[in-house]
N, C-alpha and C. Protein backbone atom coordinates (compact mmCIF):
# COMPACT_ATOMS: atom_id res chain seq x y z
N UNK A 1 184.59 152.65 153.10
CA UNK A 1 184.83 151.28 153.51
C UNK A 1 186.33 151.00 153.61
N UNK A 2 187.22 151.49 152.61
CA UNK A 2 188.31 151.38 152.80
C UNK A 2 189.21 152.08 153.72
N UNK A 3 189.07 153.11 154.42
CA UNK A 3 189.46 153.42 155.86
C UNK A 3 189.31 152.51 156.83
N UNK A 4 188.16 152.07 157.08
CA UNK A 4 187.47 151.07 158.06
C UNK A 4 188.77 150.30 158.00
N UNK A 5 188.71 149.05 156.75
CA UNK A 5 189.54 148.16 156.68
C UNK A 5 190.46 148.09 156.67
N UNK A 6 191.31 149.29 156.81
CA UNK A 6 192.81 149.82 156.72
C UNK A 6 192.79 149.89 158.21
N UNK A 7 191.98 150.67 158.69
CA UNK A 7 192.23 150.81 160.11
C UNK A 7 192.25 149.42 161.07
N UNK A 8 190.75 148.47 160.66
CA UNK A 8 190.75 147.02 161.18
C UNK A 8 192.12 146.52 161.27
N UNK A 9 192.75 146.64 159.77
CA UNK A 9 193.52 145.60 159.62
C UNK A 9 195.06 146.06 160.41
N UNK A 10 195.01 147.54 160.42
CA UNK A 10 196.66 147.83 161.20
C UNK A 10 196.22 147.53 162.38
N UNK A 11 195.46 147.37 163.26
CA UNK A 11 194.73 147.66 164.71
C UNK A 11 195.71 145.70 164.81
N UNK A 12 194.67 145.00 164.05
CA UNK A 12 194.85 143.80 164.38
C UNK A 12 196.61 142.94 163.77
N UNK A 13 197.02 143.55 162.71
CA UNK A 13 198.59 143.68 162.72
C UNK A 13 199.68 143.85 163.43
N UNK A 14 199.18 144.97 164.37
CA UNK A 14 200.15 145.25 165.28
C UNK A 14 199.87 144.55 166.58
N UNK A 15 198.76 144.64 167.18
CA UNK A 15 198.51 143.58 168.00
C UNK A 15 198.66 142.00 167.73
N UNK A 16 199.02 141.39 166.55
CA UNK A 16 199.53 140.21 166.62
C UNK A 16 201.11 140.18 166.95
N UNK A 17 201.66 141.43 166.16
CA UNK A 17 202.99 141.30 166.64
C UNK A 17 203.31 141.48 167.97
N UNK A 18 202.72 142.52 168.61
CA UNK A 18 203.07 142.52 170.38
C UNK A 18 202.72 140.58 171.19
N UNK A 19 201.69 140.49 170.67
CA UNK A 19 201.34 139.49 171.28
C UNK A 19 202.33 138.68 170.59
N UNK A 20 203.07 138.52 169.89
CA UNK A 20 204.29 137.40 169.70
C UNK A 20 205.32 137.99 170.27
N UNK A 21 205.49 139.37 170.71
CA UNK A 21 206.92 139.83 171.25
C UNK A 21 206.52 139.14 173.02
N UNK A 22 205.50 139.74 173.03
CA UNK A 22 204.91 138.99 174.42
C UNK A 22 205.62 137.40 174.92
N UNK A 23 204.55 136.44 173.48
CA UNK A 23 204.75 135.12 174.11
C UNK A 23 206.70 134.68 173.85
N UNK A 24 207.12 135.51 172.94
CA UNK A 24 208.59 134.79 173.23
C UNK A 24 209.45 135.58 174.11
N UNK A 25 208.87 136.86 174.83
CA UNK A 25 210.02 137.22 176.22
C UNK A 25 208.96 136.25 177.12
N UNK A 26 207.80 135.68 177.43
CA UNK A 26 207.29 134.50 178.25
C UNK A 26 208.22 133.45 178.47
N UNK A 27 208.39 132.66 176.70
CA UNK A 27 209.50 131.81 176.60
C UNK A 27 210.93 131.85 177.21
N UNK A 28 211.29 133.10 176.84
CA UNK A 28 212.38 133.24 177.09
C UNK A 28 212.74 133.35 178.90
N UNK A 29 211.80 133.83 179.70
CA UNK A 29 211.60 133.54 181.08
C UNK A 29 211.30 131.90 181.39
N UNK A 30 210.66 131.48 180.99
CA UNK A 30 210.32 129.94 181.46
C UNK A 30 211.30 128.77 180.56
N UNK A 31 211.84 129.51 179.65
CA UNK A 31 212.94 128.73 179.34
C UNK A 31 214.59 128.78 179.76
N UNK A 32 214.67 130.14 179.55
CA UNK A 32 216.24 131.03 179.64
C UNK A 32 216.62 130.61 180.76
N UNK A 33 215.54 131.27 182.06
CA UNK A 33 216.24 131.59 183.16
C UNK A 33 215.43 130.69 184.39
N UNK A 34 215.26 129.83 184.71
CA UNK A 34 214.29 129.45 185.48
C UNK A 34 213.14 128.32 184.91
N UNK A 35 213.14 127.04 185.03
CA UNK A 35 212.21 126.29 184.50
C UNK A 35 211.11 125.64 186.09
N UNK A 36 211.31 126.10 186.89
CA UNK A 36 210.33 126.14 188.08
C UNK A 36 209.09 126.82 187.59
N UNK A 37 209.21 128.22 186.68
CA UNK A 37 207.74 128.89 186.54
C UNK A 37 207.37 128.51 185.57
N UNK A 38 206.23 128.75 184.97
CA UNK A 38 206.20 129.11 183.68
C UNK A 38 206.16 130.20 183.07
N UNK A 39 206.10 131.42 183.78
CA UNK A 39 206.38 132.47 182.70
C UNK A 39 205.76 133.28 182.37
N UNK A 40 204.12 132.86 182.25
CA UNK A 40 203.64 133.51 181.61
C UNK A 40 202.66 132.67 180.43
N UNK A 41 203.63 131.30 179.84
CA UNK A 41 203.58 131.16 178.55
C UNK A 41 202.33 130.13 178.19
N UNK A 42 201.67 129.78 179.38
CA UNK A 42 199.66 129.43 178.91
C UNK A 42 199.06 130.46 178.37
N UNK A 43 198.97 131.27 179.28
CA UNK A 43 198.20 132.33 178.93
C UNK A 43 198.58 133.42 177.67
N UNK A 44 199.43 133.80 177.98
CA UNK A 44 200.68 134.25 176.63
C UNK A 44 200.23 133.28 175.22
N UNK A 45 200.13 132.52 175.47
CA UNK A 45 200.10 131.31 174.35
C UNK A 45 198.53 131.76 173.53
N UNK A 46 197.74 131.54 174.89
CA UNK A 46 196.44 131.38 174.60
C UNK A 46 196.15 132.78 174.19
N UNK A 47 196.25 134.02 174.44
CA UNK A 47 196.06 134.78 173.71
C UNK A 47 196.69 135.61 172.35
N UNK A 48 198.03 135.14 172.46
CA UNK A 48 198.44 135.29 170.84
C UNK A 48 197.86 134.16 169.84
N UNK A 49 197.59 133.08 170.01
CA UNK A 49 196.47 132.17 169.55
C UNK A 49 195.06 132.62 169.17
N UNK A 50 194.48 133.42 169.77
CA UNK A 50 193.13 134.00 169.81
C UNK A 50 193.73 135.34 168.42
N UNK A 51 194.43 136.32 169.04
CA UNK A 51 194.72 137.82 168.20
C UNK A 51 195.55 136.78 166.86
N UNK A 52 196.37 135.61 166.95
CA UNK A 52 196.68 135.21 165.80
C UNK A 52 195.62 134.36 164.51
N UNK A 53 194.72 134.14 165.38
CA UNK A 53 193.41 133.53 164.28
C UNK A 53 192.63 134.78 163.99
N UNK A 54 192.24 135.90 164.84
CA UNK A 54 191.50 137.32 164.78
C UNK A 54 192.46 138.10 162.91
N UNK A 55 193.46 137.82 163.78
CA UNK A 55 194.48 138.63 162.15
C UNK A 55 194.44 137.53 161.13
N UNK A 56 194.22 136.47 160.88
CA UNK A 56 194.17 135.50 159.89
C UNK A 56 192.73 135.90 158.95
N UNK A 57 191.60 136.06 160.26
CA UNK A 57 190.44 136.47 159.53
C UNK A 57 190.22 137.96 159.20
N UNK A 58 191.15 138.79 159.85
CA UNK A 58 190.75 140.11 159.56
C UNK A 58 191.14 140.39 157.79
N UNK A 59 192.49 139.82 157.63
CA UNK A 59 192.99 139.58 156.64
C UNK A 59 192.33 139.27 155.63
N UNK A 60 191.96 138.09 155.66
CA UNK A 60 190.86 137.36 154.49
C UNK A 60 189.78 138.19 154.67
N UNK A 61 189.50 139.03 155.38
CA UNK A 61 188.02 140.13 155.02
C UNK A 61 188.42 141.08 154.65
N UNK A 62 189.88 141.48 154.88
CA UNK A 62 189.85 143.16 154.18
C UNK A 62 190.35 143.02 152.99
N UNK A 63 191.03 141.95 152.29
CA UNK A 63 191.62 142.00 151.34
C UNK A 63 191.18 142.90 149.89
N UNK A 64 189.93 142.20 149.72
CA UNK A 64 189.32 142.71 148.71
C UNK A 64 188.49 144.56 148.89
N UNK A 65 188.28 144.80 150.07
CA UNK A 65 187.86 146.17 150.26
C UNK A 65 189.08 147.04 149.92
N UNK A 66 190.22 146.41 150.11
CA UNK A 66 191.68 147.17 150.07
C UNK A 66 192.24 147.14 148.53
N UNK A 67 191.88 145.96 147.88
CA UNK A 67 191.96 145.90 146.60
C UNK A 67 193.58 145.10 146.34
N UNK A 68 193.82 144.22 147.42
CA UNK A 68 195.00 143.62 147.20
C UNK A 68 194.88 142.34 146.01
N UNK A 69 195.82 142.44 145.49
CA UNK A 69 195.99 140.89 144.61
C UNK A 69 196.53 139.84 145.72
N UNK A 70 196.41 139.32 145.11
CA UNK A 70 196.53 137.77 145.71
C UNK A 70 197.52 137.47 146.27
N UNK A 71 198.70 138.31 145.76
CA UNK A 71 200.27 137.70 146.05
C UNK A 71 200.52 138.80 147.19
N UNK A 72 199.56 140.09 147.56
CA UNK A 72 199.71 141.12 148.93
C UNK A 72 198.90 140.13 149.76
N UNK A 73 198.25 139.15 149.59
CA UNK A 73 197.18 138.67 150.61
C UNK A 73 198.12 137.87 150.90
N UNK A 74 198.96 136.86 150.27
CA UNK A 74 199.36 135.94 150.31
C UNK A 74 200.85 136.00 151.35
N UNK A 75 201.44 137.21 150.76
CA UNK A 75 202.56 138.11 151.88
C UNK A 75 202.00 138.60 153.07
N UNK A 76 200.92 139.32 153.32
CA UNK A 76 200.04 139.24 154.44
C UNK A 76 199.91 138.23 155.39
N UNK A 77 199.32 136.76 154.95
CA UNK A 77 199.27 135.81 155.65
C UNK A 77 200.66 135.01 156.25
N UNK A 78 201.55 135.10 155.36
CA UNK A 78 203.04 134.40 155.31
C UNK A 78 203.61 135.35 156.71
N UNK A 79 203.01 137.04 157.11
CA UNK A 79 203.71 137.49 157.81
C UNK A 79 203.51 137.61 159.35
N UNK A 80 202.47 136.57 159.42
CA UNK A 80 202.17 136.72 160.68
C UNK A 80 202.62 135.26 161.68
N UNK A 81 203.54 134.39 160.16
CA UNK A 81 204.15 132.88 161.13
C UNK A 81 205.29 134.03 162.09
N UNK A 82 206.73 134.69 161.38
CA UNK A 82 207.72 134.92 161.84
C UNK A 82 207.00 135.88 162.97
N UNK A 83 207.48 136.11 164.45
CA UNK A 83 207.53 137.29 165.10
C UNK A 83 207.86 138.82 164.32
N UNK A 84 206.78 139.31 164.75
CA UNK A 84 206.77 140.43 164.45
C UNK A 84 206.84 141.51 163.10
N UNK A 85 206.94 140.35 162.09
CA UNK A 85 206.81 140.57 160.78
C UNK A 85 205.27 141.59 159.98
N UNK A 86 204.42 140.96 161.40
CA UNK A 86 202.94 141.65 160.83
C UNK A 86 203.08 143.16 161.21
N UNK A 87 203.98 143.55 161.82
CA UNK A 87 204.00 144.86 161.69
C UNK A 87 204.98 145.66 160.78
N UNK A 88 206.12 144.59 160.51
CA UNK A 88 206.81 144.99 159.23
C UNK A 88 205.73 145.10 158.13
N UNK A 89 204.87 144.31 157.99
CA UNK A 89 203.82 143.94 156.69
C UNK A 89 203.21 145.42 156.85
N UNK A 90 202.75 145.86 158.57
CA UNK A 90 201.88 146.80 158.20
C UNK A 90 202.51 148.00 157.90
N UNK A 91 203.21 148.32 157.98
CA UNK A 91 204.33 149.52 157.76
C UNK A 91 204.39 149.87 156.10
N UNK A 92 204.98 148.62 155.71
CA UNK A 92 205.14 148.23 154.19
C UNK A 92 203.68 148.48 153.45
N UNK A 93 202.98 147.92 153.96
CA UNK A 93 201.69 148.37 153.11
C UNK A 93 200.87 149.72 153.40
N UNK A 94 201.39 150.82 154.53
CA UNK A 94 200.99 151.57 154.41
C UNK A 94 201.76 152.69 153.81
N UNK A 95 202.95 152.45 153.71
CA UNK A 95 204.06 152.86 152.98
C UNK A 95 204.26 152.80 151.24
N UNK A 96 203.78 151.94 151.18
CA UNK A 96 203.12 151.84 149.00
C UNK A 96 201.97 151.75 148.63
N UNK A 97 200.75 152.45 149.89
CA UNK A 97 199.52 152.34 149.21
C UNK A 97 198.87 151.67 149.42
N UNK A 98 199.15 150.37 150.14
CA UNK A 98 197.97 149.02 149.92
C UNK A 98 197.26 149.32 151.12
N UNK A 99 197.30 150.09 152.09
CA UNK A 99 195.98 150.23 152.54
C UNK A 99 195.32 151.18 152.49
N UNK A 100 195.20 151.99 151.26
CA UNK A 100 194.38 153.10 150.54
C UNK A 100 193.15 152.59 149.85
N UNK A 101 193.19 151.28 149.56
CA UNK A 101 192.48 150.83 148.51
C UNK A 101 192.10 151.43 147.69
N UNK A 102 191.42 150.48 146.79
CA UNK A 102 190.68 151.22 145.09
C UNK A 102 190.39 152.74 145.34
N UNK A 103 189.14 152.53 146.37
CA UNK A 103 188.17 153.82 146.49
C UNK A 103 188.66 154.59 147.53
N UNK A 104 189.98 155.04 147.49
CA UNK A 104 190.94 155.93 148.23
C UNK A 104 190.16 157.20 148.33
N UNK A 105 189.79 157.81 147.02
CA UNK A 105 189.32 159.36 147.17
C UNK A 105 187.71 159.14 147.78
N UNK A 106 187.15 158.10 147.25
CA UNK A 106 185.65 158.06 147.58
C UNK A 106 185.43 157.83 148.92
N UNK A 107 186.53 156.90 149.55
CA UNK A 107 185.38 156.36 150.70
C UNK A 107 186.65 157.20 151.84
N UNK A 108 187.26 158.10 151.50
CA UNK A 108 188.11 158.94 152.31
C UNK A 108 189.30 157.76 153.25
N UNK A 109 189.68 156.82 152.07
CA UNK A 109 191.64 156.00 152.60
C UNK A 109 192.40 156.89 152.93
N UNK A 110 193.34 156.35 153.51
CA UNK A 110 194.34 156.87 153.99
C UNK A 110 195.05 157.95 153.29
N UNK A 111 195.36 157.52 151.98
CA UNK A 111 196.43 158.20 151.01
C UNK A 111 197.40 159.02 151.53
N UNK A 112 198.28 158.80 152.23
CA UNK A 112 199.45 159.27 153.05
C UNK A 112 200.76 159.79 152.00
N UNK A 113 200.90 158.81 151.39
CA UNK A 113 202.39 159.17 150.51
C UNK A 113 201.78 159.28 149.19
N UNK A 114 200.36 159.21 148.88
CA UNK A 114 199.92 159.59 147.82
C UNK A 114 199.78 161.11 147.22
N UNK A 115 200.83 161.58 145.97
CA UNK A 115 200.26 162.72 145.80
C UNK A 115 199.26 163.23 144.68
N UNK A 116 198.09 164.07 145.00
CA UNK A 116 197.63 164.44 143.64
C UNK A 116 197.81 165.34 142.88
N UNK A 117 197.97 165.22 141.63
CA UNK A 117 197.86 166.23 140.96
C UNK A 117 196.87 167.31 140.42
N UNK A 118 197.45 168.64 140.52
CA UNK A 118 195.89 169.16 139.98
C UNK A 118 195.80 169.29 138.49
N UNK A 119 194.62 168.90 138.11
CA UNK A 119 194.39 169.29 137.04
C UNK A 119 194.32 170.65 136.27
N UNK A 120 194.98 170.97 135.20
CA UNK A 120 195.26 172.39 135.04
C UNK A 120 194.14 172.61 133.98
């Protein structure tokens, strides 16, 4: 289970951040250079809106399969106001473990920078 939700949750992490790199080079066309078009920035809007409520809930469902405390959920959610932060988040948490969860060896997590030891 905890692969699954590791995988859900980087899938939908990184796709919130594109979709915010998206809607602010939109902005930055319908604002910067040209206010005749728009840009891009309905549609742009409307779907980082959609992938930004998708990662709000993916979040609040994987938390507990992943085995985060409250204050990783809570940094989780905080990282998807700033641009592009949800992929800093996902980096960071795959980088110390948090998306290995509890049942890392059982349900076959990630465990990337995890090493084991053998028992002698």
């Amino acid at each position: 289970m905890s692969s699954k939700a590791a995988l859900v949750f980087r899938v939908a992490a990184v796709a919130e951040a594109f979709s915010w790199a998206a809607l602010v080079i939109g902005m930055i066309l319908k604002y910067g250079f040209s206010a005749s078009h728009e840009g891009g920035v309905p549609v742009l809007g409307m779907v980082h809106g959609v992938i930004f409520i998708c990662y709000v809930l993916v979040t609040l469902a994987v938390f507990k399969p992943l085995g985060w405390k409250p204050k990783t959920l809570l940094m989780a959610l905080l990282a998807s106001i700033p641009p592009l932060f949800t992929w800093w988040f996902e980096k960071w948490a795959l980088r110390t473990g948090k998306l290995d969860g509890p049942g890392r060896l059982s349900y076959g997590g990630t465990g990337l920078f995890v090493r084991e030891t053998a028992a002698a």
